[in-house]
PDB file of N, CA and C in Angstrom:
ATOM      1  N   UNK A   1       8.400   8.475  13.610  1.00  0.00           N
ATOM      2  CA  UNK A   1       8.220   7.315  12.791  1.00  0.00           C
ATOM      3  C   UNK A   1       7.289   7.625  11.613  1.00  0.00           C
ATOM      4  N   UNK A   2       6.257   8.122  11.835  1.00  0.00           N
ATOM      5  CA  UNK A   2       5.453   8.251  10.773  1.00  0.00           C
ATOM      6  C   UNK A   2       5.572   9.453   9.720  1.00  0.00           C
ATOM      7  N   UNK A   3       7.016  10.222  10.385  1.00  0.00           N
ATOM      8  CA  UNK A   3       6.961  11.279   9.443  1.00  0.00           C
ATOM      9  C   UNK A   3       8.341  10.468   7.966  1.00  0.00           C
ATOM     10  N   UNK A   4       9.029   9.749   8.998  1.00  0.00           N
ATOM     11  CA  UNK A   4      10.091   8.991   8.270  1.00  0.00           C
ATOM     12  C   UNK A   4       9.573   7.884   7.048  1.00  0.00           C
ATOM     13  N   UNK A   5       7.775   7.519   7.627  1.00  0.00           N
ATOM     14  CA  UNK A   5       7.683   7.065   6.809  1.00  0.00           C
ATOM     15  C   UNK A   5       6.665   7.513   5.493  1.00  0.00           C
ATOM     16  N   UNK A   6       6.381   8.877   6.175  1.00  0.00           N
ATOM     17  CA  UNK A   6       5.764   9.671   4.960  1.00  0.00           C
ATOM     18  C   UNK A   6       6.986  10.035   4.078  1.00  0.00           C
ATOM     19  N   UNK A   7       8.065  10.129   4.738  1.00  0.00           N
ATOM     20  CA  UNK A   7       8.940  10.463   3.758  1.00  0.00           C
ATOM     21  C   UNK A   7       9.586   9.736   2.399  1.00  0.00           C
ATOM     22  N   UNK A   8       9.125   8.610   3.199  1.00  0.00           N
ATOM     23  CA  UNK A   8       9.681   7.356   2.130  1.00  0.00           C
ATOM     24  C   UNK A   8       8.649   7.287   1.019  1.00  0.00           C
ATOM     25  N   UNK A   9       7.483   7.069   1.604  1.00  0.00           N
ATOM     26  CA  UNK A   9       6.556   7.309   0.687  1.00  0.00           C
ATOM     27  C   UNK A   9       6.041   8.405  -0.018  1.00  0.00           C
ATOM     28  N   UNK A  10       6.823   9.178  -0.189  1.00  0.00           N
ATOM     29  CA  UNK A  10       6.765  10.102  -1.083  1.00  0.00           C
ATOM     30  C   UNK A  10       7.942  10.396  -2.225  1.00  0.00           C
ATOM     31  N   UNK A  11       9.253   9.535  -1.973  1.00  0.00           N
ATOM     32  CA  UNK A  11      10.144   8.910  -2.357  1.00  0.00           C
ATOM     33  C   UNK A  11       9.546   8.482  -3.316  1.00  0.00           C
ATOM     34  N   UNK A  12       8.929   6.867  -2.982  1.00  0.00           N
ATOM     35  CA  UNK A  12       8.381   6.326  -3.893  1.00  0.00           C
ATOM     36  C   UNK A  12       7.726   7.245  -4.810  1.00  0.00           C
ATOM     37  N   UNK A  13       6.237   7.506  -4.472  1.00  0.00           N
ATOM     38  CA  UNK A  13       6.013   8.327  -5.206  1.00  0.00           C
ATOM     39  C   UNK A  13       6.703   9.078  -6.414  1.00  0.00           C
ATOM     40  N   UNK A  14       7.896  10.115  -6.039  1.00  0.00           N
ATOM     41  CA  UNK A  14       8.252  10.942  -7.088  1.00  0.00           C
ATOM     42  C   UNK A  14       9.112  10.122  -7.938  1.00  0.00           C
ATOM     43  N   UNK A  15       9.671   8.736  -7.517  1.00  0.00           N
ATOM     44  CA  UNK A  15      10.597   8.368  -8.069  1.00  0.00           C
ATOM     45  C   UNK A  15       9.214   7.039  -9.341  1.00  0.00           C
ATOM     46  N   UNK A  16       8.352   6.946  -9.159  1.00  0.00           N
ATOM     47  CA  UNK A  16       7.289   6.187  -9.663  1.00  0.00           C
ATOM     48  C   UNK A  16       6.653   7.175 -10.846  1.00  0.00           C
ATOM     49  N   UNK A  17       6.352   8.250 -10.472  1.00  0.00           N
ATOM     50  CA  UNK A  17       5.807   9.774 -11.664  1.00  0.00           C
ATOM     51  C   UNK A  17       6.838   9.531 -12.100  1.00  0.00           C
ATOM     52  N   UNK A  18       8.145  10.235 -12.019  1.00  0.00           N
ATOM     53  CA  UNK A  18       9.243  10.431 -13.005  1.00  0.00           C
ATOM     54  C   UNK A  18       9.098   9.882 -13.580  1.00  0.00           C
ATOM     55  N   UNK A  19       9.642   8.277 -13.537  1.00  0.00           N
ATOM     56  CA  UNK A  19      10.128   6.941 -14.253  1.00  0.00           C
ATOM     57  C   UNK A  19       8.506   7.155 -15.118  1.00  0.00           C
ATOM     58  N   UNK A  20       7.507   7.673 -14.900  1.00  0.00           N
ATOM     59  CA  UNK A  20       5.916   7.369 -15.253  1.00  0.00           C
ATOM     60  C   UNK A  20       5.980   8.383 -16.414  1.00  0.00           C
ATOM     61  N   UNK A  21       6.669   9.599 -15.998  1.00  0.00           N
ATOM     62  CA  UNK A  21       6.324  10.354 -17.298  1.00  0.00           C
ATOM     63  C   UNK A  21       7.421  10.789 -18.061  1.00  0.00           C
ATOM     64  N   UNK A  22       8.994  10.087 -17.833  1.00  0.00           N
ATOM     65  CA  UNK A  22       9.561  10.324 -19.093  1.00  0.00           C
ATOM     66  C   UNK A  22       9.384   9.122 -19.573  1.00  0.00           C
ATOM     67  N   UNK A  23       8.882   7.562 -19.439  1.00  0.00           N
ATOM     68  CA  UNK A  23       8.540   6.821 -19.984  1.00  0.00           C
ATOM     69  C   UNK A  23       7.392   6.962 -21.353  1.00  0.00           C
ATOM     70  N   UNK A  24       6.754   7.347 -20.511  1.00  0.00           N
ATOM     71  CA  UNK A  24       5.205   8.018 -21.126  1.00  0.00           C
ATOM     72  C   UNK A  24       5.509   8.885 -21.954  1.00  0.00           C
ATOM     73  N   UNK A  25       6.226   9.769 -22.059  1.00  0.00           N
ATOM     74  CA  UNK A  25       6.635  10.949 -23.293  1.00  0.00           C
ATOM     75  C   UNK A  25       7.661  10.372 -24.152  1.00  0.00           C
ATOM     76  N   UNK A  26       8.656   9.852 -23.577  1.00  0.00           N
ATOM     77  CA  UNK A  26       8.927   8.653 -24.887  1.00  0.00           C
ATOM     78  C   UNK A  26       8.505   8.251 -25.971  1.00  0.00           C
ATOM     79  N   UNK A  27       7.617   7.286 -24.932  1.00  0.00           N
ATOM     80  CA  UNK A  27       6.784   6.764 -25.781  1.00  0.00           C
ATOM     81  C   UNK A  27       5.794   7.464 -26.603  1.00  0.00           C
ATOM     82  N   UNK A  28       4.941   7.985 -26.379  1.00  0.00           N
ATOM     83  CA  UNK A  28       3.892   9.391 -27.003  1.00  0.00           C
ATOM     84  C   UNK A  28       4.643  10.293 -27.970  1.00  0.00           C
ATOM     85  N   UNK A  29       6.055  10.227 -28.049  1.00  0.00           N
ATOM     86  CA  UNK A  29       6.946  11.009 -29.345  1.00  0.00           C
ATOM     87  C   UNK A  29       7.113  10.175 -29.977  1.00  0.00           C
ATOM     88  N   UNK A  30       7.485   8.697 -29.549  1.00  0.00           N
ATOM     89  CA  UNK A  30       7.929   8.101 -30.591  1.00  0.00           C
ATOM     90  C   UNK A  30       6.358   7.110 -31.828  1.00  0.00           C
ATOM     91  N   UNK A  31       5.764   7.568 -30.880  1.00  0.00           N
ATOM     92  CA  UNK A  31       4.188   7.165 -31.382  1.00  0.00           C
ATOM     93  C   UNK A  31       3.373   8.603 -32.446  1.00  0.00           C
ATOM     94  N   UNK A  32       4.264   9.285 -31.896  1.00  0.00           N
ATOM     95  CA  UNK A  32       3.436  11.015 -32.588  1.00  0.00           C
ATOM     96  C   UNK A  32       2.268  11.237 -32.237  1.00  0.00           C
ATOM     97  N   UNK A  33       2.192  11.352 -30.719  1.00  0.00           N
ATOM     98  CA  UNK A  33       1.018  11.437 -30.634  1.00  0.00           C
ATOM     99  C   UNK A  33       1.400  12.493 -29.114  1.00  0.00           C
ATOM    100  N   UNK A  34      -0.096  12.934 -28.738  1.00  0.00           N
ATOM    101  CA  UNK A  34       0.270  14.376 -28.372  1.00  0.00           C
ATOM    102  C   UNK A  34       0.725  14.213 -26.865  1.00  0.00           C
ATOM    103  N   UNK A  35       1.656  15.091 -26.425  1.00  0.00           N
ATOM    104  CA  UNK A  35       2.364  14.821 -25.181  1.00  0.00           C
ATOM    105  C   UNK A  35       1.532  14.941 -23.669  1.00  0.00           C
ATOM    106  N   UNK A  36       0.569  15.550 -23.405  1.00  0.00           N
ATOM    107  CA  UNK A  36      -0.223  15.757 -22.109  1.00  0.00           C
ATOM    108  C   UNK A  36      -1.266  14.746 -22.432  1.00  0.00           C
ATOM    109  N   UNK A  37      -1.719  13.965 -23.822  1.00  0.00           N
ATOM    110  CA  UNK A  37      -2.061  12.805 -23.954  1.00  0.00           C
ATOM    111  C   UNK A  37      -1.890  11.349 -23.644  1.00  0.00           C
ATOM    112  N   UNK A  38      -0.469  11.716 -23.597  1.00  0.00           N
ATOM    113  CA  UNK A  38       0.369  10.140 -23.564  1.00  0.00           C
ATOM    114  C   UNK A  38       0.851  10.130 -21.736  1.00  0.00           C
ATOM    115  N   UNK A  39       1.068  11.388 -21.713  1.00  0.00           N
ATOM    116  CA  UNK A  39       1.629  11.503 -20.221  1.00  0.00           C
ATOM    117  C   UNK A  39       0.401  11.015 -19.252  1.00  0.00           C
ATOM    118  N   UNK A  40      -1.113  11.698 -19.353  1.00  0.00           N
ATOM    119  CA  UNK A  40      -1.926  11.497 -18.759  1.00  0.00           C
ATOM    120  C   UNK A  40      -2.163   9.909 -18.789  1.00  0.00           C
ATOM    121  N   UNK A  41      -2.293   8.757 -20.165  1.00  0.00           N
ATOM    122  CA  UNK A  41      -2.348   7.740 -20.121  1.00  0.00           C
ATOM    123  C   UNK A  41      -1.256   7.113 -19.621  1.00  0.00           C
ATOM    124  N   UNK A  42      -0.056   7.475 -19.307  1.00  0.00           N
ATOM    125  CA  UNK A  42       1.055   6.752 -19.221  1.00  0.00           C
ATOM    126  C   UNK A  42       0.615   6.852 -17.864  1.00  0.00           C
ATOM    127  N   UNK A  43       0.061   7.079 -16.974  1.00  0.00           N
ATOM    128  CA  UNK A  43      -0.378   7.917 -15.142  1.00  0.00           C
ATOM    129  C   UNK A  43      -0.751   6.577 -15.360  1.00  0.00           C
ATOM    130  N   UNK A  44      -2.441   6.919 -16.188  1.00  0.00           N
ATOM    131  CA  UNK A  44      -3.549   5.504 -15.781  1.00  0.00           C
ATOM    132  C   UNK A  44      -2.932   4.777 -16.117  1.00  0.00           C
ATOM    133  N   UNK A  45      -1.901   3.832 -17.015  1.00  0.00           N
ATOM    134  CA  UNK A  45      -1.645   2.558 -16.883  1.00  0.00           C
ATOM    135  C   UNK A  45      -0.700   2.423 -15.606  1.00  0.00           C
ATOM    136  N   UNK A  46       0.164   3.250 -15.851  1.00  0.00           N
ATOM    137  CA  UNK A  46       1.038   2.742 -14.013  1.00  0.00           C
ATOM    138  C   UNK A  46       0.341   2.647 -12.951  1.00  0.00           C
ATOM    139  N   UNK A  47      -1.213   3.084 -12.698  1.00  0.00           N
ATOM    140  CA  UNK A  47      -1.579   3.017 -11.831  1.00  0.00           C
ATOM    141  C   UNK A  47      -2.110   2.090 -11.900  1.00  0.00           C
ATOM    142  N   UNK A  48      -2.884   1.760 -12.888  1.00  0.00           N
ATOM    143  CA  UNK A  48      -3.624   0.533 -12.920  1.00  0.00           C
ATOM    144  C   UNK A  48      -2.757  -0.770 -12.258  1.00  0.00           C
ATOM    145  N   UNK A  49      -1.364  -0.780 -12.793  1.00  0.00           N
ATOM    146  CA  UNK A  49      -0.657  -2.043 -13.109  1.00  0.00           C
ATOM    147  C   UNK A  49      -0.343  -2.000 -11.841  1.00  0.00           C
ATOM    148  N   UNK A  50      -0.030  -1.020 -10.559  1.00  0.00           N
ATOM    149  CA  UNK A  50       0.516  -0.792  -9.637  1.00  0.00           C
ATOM    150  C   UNK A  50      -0.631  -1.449  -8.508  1.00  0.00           C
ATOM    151  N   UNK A  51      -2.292  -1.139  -9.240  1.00  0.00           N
ATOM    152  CA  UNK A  51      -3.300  -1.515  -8.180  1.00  0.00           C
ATOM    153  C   UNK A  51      -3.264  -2.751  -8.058  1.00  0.00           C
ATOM    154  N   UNK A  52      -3.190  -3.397  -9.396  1.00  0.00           N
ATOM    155  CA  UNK A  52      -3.397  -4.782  -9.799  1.00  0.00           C
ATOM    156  C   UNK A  52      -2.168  -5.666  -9.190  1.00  0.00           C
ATOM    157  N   UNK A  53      -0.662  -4.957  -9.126  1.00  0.00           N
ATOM    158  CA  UNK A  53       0.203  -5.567  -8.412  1.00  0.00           C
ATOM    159  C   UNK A  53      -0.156  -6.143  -6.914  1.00  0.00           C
ATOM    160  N   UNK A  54      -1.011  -4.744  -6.455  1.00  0.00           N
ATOM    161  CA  UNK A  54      -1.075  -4.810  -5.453  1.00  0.00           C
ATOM    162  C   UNK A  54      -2.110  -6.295  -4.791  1.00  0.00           C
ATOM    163  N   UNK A  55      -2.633  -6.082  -5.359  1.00  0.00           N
ATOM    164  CA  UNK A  55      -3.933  -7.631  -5.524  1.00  0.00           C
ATOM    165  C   UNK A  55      -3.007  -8.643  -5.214  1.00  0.00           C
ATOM    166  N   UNK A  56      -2.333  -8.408  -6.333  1.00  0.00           N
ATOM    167  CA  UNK A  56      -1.754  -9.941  -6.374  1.00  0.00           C
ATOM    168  C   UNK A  56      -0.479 -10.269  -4.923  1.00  0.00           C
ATOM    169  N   UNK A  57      -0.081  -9.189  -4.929  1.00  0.00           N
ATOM    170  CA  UNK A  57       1.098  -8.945  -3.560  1.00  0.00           C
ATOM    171  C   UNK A  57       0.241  -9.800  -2.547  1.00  0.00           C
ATOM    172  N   UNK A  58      -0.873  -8.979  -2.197  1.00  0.00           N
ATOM    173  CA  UNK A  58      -1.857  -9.260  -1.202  1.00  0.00           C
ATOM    174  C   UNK A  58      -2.462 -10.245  -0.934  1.00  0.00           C
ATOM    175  N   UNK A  59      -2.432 -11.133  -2.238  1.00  0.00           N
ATOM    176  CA  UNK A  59      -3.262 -12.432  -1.984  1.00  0.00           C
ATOM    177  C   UNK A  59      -2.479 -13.675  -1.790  1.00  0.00           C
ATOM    178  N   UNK A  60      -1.311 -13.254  -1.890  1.00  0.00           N
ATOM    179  CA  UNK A  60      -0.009 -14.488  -1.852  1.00  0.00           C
ATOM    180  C   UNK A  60      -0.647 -15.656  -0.747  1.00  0.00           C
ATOM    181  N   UNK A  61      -0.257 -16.530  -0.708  1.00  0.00           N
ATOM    182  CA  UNK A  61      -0.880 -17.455  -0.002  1.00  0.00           C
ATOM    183  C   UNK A  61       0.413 -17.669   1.174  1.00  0.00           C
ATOM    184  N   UNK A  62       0.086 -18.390   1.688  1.00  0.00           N
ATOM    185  CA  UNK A  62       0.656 -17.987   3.197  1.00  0.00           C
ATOM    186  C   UNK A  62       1.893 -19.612   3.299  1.00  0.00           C
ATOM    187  N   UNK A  63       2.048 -20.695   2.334  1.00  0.00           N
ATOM    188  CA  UNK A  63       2.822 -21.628   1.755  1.00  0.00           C
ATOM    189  C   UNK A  63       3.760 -20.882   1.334  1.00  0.00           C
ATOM    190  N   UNK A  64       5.226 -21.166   1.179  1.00  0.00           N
ATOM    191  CA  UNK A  64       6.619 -21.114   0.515  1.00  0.00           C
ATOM    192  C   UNK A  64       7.233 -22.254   0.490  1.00  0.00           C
ATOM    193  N   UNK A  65       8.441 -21.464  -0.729  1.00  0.00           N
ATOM    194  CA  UNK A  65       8.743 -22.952  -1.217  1.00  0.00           C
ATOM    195  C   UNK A  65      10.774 -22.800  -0.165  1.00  0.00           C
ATOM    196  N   UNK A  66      10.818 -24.070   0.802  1.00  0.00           N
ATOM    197  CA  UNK A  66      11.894 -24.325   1.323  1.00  0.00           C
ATOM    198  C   UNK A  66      13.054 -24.005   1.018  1.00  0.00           C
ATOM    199  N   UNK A  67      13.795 -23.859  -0.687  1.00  0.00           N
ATOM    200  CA  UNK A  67      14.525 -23.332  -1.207  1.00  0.00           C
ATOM    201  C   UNK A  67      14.605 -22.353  -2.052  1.00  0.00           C
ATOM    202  N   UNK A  68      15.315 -21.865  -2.031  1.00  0.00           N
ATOM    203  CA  UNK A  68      15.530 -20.303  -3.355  1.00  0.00           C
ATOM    204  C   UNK A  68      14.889 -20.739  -4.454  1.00  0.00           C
ATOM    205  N   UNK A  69      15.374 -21.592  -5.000  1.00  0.00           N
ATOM    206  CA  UNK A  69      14.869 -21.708  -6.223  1.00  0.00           C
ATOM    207  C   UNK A  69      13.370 -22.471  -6.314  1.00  0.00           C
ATOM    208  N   UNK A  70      12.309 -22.918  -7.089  1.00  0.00           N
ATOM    209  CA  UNK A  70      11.337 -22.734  -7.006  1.00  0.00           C
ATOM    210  C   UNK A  70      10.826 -24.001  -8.180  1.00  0.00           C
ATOM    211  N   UNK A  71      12.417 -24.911  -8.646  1.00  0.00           N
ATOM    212  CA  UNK A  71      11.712 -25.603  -9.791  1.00  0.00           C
ATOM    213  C   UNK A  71      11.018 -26.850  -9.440  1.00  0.00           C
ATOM    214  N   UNK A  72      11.059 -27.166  -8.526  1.00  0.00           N
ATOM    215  CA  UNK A  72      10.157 -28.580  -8.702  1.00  0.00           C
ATOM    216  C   UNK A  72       8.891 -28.362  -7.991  1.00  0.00           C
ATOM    217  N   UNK A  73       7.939 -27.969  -9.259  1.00  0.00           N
ATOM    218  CA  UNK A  73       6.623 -27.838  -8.215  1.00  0.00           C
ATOM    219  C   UNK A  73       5.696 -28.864  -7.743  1.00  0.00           C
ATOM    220  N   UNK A  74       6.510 -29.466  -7.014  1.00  0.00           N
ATOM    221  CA  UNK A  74       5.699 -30.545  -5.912  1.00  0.00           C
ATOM    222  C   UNK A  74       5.230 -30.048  -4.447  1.00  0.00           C
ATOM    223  N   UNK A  75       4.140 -30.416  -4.413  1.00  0.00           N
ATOM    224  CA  UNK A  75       3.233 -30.232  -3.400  1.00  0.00           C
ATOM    225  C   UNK A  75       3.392 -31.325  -2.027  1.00  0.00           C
ATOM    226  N   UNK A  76       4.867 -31.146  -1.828  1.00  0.00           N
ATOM    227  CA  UNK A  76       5.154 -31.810  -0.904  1.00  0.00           C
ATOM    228  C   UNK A  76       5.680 -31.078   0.486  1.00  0.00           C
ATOM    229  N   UNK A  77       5.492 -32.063   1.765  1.00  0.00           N
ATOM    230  CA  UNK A  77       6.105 -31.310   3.190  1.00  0.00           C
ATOM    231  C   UNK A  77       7.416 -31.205   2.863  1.00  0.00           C
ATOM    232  N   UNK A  78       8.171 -31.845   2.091  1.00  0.00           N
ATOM    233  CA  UNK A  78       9.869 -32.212   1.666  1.00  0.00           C
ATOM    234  C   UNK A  78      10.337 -30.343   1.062  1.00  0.00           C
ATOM    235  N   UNK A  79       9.028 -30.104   0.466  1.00  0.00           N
ATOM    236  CA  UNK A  79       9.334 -28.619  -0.409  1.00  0.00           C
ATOM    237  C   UNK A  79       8.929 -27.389  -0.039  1.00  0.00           C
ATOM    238  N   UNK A  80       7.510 -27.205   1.010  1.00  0.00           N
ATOM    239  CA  UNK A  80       7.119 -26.573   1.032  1.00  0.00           C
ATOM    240  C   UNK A  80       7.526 -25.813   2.781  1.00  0.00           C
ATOM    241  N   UNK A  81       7.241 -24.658   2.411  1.00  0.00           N
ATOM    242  CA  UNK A  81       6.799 -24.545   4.661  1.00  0.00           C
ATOM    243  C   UNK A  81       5.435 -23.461   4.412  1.00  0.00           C
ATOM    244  N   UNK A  82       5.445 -23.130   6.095  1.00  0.00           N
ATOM    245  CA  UNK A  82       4.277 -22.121   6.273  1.00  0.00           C
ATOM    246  C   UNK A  82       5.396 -20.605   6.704  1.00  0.00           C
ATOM    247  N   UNK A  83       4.521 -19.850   5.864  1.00  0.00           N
ATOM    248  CA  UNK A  83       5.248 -18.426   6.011  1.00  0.00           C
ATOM    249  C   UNK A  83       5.172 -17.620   7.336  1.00  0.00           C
ATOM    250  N   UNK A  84       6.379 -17.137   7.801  1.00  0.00           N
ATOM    251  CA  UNK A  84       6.483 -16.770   9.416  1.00  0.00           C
ATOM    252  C   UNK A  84       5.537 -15.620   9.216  1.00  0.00           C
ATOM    253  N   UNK A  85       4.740 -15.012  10.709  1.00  0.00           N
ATOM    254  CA  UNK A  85       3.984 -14.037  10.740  1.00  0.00           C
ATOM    255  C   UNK A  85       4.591 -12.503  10.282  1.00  0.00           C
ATOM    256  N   UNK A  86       6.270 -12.423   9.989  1.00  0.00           N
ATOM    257  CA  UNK A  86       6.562 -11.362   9.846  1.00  0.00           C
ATOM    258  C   UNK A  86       6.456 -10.910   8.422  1.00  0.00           C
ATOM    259  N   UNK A  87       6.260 -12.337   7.505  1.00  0.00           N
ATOM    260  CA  UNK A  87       6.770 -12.661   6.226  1.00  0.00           C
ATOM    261  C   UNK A  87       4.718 -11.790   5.777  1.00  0.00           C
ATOM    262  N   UNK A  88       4.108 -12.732   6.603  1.00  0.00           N
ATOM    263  CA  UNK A  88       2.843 -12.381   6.220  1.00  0.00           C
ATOM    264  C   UNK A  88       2.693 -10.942   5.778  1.00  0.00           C
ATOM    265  N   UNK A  89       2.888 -10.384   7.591  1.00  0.00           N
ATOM    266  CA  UNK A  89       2.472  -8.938   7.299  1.00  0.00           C
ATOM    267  C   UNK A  89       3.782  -7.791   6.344  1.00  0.00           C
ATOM    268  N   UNK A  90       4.541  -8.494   6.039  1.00  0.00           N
ATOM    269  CA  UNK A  90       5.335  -7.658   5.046  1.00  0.00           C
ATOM    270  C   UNK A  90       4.528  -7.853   3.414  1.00  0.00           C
ATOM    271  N   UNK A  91       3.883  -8.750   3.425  1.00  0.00           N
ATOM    272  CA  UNK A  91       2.962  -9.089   2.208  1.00  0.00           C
ATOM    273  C   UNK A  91       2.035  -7.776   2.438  1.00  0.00           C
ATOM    274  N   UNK A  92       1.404  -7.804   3.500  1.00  0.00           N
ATOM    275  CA  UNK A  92       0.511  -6.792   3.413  1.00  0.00           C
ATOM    276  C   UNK A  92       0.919  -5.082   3.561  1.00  0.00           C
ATOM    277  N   UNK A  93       1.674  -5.343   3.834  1.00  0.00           N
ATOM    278  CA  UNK A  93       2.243  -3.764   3.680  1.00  0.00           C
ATOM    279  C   UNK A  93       3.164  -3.620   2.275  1.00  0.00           C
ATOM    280  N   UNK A  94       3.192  -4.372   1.617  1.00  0.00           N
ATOM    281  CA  UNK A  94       3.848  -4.037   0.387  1.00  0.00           C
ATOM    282  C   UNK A  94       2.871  -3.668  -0.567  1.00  0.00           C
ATOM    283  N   UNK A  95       1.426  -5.046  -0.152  1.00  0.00           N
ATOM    284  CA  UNK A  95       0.341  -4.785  -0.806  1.00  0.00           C
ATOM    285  C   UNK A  95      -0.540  -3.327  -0.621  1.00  0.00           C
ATOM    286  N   UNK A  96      -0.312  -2.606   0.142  1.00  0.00           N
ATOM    287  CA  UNK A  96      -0.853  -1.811   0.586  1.00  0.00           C
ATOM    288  C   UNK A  96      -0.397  -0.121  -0.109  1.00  0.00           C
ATOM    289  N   UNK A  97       1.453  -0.564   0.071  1.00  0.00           N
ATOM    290  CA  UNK A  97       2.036   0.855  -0.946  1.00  0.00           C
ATOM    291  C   UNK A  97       1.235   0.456  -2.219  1.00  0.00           C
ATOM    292  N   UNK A  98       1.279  -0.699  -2.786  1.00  0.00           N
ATOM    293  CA  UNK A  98       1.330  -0.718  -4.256  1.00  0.00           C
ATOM    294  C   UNK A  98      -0.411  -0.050  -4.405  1.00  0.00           C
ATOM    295  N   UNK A  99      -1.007  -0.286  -3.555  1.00  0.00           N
ATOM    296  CA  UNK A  99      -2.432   0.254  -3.961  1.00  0.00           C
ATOM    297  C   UNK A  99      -2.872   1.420  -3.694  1.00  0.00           C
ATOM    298  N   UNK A 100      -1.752   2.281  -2.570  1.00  0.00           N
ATOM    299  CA  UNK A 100      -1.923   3.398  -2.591  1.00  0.00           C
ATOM    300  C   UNK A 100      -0.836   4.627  -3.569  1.00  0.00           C
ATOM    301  N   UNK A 101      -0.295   4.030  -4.417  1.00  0.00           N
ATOM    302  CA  UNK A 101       1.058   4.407  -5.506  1.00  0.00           C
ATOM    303  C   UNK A 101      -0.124   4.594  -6.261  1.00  0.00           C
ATOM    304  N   UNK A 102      -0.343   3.007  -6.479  1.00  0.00           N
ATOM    305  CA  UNK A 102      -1.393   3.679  -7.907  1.00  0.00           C
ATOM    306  C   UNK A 102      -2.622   3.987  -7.632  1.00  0.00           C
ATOM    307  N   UNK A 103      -3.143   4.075  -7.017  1.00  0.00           N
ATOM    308  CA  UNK A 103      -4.273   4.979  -6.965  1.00  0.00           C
ATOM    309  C   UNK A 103      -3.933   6.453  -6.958  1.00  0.00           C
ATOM    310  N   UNK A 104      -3.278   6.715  -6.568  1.00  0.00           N
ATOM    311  CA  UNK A 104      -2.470   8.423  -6.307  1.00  0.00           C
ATOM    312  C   UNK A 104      -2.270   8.709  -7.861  1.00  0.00           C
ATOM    313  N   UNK A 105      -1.556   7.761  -8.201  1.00  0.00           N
ATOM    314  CA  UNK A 105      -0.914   8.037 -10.041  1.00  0.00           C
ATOM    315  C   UNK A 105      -2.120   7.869 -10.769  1.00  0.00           C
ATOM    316  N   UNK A 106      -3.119   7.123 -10.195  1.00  0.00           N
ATOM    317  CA  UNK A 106      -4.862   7.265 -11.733  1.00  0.00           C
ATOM    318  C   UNK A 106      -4.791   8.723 -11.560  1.00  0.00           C
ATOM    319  N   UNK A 107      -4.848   9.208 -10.023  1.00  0.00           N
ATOM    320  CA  UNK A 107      -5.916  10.616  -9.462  1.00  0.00           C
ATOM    321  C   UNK A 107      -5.005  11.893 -10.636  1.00  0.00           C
ATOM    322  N   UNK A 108      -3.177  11.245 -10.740  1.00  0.00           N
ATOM    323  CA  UNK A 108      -2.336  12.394 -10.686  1.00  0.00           C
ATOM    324  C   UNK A 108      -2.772  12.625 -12.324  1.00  0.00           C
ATOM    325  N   UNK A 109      -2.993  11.245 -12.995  1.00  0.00           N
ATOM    326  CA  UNK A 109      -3.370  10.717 -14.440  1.00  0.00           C
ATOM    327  C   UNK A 109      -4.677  11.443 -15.343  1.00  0.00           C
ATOM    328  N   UNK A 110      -5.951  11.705 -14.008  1.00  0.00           N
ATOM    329  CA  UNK A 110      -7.154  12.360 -14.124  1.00  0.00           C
ATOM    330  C   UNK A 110      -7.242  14.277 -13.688  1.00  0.00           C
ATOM    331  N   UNK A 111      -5.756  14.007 -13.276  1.00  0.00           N
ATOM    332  CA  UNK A 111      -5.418  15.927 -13.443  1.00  0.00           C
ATOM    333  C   UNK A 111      -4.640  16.229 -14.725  1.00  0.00           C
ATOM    334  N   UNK A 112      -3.854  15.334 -15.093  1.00  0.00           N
ATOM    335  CA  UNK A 112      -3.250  15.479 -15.921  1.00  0.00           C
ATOM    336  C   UNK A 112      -3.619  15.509 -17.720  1.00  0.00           C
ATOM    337  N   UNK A 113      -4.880  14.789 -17.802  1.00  0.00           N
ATOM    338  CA  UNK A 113      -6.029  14.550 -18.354  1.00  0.00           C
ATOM    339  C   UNK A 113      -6.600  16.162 -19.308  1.00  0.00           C
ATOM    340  N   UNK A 114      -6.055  16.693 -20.411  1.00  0.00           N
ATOM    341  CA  UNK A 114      -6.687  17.795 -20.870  1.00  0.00           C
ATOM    342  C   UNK A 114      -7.828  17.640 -21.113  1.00  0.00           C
ATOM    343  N   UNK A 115      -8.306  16.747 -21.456  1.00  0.00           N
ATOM    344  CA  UNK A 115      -9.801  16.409 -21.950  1.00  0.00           C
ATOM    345  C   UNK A 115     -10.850  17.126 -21.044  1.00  0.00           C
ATOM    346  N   UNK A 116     -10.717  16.855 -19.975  1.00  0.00           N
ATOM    347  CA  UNK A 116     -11.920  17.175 -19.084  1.00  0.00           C
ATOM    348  C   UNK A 116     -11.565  18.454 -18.033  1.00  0.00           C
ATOM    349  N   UNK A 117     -12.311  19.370 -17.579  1.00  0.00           N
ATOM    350  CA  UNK A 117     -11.746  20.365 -16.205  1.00  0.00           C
ATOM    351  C   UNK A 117     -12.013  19.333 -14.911  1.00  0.00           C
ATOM    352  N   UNK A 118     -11.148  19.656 -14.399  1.00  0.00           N
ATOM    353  CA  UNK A 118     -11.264  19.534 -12.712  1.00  0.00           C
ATOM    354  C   UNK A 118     -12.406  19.986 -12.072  1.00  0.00           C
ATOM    355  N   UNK A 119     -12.296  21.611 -12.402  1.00  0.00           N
ATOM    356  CA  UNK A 119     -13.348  22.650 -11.839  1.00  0.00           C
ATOM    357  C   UNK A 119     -14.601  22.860 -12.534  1.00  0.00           C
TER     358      UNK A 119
END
């Protein structure tokens, strides 16, 4: 189990860098600006946005709304329910990749980083 799910998560991972740094070099050519520059910043913002997802994943409140759709925001028993315990902890394990994605992608962001040595 836990190797199946290292595997996944490393999935994520490579499939999160990729999308992270031909985005990032894209962008950094089409800006003219220098490529292990843009790549390294393109790291820290995905990570950032990935930690910050994660916050928000995590703090969902434990209320849903009865139907798919979501337009009448009334604060009524007619609209609302309480979220099943499975619903919960899938909140928290989603919250949990997203904060360990991007934290991995600042670290991969602060190697990637010419400015400064490692060593």
């Amino acid at each position: 189990m836990w190797i199946a799910a290292l595997r996944r998560l490393t999935g994520l991972f490579l499939l999160a860098s990729a999308l992270t740094l031909v985005g990032a070099t894209i962008f950094g050519v089409a800006l003219g600006a220098d490529a292990a520059r843009s790549i390294s910043v393109g790291f820290y913002l995905m990570g950032s946005f990935l930690l910050v997802a994660g916050f928000f994943v995590g703090n969902r409140g434990p209320v849903r709304f009865k139907r798919d759709s979501a337009a009448p925001l009334i604060m009524g028993s007619r609209f609302v329910r309480w979220a099943s315990p499975s619903e919960r902890e899938e909140n928290i394990n989603l919250s949990a990749i997203f904060v360990v994605l991007g934290f991995v992608l600042i670290l991969v962001g602060a190697a990637a980083d010419n400015r400064y040595d490692l060593v």
